[in-house]
N, C-alpha and C. Protein backbone atom coordinates (compact mmCIF):
# COMPACT_ATOMS: atom_id res chain seq x y z
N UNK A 1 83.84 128.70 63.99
CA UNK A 1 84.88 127.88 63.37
C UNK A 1 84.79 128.00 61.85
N UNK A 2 86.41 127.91 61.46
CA UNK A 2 85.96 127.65 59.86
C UNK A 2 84.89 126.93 59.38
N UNK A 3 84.51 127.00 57.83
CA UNK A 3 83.84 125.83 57.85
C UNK A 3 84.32 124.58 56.95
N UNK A 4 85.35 124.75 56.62
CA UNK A 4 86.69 124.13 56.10
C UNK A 4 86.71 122.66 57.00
N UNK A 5 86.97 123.86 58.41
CA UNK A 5 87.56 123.00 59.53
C UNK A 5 86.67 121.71 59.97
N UNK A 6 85.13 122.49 60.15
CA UNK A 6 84.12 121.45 60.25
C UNK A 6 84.05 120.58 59.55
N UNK A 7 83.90 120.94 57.96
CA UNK A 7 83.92 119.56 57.04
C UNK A 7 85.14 118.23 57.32
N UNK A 8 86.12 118.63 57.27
CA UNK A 8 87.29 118.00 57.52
C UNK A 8 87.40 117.22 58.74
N UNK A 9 86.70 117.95 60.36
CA UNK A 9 86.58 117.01 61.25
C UNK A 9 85.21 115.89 61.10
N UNK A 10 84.57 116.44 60.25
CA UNK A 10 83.66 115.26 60.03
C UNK A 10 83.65 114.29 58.86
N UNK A 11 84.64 114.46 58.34
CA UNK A 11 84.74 113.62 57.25
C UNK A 11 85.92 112.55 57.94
N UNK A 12 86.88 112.87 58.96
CA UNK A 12 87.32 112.39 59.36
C UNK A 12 86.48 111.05 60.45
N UNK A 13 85.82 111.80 61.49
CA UNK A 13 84.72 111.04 61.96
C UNK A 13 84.24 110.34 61.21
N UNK A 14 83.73 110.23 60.15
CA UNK A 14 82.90 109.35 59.41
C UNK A 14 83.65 108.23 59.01
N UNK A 15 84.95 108.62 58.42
CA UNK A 15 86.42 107.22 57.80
C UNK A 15 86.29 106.87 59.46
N UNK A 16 86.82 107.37 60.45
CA UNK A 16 87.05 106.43 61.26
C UNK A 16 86.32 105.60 61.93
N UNK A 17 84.85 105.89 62.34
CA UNK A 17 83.57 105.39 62.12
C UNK A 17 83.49 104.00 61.45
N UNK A 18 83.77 104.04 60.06
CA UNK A 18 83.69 103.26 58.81
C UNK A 18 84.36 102.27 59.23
N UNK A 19 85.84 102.07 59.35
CA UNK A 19 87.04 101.12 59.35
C UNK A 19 86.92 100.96 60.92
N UNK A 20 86.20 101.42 61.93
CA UNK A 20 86.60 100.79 63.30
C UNK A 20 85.72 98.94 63.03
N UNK A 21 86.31 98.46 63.85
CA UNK A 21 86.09 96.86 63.62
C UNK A 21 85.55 96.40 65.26
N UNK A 22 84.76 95.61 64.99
CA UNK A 22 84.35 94.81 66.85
C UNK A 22 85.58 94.61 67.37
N UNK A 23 85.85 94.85 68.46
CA UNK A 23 87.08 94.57 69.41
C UNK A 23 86.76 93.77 69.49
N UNK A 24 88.29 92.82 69.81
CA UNK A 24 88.49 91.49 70.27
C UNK A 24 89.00 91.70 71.84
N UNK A 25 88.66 90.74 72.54
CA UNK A 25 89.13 90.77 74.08
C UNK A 25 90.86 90.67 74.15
N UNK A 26 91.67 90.75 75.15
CA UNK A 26 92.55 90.20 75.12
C UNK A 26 93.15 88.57 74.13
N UNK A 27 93.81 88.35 74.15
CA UNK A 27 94.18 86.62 73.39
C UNK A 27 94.07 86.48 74.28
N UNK A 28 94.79 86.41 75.35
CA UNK A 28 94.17 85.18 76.39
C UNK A 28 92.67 84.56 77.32
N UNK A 29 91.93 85.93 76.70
CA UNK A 29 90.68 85.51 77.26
C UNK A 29 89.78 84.94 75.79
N UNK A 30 90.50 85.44 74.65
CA UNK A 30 89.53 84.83 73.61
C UNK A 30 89.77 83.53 73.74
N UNK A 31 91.14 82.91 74.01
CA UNK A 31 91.82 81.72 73.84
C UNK A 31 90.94 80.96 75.13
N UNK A 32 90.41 81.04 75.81
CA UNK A 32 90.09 80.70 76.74
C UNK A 32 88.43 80.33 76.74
N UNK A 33 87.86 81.70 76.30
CA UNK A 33 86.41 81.22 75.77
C UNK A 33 86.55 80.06 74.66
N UNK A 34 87.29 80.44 73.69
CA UNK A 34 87.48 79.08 72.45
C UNK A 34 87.41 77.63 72.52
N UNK A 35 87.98 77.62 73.81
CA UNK A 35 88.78 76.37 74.29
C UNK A 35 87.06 75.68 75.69
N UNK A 36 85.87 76.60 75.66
CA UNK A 36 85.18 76.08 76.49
C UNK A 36 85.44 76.53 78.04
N UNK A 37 86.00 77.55 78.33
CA UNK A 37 86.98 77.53 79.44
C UNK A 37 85.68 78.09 80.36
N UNK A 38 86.15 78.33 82.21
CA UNK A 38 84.79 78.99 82.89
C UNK A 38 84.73 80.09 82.38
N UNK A 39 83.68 80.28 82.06
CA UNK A 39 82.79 81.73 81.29
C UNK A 39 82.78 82.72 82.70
N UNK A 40 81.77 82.14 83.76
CA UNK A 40 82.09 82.80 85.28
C UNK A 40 82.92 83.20 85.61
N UNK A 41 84.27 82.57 85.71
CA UNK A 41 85.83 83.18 86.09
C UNK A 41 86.22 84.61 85.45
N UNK A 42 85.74 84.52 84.14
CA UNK A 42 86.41 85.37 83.10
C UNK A 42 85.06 86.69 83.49
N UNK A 43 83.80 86.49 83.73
CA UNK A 43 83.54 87.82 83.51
C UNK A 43 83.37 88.35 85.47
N UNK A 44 83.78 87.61 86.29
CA UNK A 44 84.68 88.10 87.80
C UNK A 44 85.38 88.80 87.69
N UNK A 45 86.84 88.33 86.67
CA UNK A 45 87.94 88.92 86.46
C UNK A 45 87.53 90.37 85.84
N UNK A 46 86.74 90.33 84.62
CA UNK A 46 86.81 91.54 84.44
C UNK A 46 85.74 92.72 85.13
N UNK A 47 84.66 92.09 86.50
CA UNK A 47 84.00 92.73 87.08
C UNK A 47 85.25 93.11 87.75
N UNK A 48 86.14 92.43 89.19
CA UNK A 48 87.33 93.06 89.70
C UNK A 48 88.24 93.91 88.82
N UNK A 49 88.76 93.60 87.40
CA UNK A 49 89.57 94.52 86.82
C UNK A 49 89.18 95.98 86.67
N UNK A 50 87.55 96.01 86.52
CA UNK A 50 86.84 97.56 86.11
C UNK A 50 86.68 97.82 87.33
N UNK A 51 86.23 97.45 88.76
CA UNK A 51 85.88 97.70 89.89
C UNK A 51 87.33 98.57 90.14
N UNK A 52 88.59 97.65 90.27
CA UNK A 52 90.09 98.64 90.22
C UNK A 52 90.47 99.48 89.65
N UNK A 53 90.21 99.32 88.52
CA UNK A 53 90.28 100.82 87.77
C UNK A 53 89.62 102.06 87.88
N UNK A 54 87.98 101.52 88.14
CA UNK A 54 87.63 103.31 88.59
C UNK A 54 88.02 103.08 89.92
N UNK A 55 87.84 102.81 90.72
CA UNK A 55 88.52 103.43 92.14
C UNK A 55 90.33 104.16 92.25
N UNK A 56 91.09 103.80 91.56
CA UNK A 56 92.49 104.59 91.42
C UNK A 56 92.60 105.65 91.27
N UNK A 57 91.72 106.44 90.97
CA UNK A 57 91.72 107.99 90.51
C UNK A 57 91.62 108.47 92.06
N UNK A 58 90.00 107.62 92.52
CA UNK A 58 89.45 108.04 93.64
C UNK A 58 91.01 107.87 95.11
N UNK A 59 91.45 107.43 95.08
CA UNK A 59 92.38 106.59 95.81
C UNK A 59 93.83 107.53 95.95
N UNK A 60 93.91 107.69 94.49
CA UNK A 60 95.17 108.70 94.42
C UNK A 60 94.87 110.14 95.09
N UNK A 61 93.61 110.51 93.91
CA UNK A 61 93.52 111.88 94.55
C UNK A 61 93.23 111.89 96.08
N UNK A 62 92.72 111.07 96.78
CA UNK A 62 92.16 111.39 98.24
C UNK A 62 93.46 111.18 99.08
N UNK A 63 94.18 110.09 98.73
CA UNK A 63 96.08 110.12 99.02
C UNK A 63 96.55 111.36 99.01
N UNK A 64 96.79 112.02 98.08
CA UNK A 64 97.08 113.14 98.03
C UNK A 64 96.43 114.24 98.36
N UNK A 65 95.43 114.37 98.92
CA UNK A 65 94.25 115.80 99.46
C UNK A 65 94.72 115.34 101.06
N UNK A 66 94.78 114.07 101.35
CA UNK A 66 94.84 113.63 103.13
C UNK A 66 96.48 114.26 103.19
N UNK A 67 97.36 113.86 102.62
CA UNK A 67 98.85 114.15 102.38
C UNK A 67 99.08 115.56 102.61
N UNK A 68 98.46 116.53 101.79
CA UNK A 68 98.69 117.57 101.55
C UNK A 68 98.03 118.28 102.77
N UNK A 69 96.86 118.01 103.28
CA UNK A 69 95.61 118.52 104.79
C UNK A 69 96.50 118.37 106.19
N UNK A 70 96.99 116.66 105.61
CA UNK A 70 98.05 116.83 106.85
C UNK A 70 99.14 117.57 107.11
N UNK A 71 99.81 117.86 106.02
CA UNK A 71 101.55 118.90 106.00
C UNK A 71 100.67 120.32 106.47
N UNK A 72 99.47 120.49 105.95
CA UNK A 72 98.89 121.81 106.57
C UNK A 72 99.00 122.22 107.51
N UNK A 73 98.27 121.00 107.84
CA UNK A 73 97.92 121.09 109.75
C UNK A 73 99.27 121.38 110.46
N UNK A 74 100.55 120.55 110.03
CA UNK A 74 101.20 119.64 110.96
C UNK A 74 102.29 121.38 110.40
N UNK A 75 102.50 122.26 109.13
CA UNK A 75 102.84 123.46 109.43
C UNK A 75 102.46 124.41 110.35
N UNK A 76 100.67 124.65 110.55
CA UNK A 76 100.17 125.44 110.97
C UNK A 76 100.04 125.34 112.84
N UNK A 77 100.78 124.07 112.70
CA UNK A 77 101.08 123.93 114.09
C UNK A 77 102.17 124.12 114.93
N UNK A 78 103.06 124.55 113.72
CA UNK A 78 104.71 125.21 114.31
C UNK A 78 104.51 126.43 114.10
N UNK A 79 104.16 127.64 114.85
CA UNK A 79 104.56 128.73 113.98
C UNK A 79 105.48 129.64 114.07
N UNK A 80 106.52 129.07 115.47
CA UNK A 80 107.61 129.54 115.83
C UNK A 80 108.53 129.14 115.21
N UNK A 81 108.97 127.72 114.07
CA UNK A 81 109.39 127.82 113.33
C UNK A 81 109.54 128.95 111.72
N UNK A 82 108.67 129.28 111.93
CA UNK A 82 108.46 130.15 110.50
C UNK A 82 108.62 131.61 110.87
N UNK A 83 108.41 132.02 112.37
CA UNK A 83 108.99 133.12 112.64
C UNK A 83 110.65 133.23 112.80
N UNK A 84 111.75 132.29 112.89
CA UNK A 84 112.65 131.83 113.23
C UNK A 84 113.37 131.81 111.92
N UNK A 85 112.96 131.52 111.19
CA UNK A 85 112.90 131.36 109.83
C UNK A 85 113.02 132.51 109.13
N UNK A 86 112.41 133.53 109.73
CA UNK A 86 112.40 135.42 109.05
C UNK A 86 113.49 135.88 109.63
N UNK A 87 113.67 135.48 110.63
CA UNK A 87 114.87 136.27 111.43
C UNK A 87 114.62 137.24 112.74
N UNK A 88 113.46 136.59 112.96
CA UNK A 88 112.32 137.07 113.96
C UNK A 88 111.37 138.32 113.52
N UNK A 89 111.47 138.62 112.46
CA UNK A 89 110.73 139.62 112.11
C UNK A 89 108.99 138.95 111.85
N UNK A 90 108.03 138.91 112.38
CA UNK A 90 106.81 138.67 111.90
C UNK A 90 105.88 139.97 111.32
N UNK A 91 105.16 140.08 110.75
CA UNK A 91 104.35 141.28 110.19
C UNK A 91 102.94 141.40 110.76
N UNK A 92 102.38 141.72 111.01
CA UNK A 92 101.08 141.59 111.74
C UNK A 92 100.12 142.47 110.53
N UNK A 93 99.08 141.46 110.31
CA UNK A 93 98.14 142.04 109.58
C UNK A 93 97.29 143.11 110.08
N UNK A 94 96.77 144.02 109.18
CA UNK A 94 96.11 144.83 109.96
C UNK A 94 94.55 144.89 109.60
């Protein structure tokens, strides 16, 4: 890499580094600790909120791998359609 390029991505890193600030939670959960509110409730909620979030990836993609395994199958199980389909011509591998 340049070394232009390097300086520049690290000088960048470093400002943004500098000016990042402690996150604040949502308002409604700061508003809520403020106020004395259940402390328990609030860190449930966000054990279930992170528990849902990584599993969605897992969830989608396996939706879609079962989806796609099944149209496989459920083609590879007609195959007189797809000869029908050529015009009866099939090719035979050799």
């Amino acid at each position: 890499m340049n070394r232009r390029l390097i300086v520049q991505l690290v000088l960048v890193a470093v400002v943004w580094l500098g000016i990042a600030t402690a996150v604040w939670a949502c308002p409604t959960c700061k508003q809520a600790i403020a106020e004395g509110g259940n402390a328990e409730g609030l860190v449930r909620g966000y054990y279930y909120s992170i528990l849902f979030m990584m599993s969605m990836p897992f969830l989608i993609l396996g939706g879609l791998g079962a989806y796609f395994y099944w149209e496989v199958r459920r083609a590879r199980s007609r195959p007189s359609v797809a000869a029908s389909s050529l015009g009866g011509v099939v090719r035979q591998g050799r």
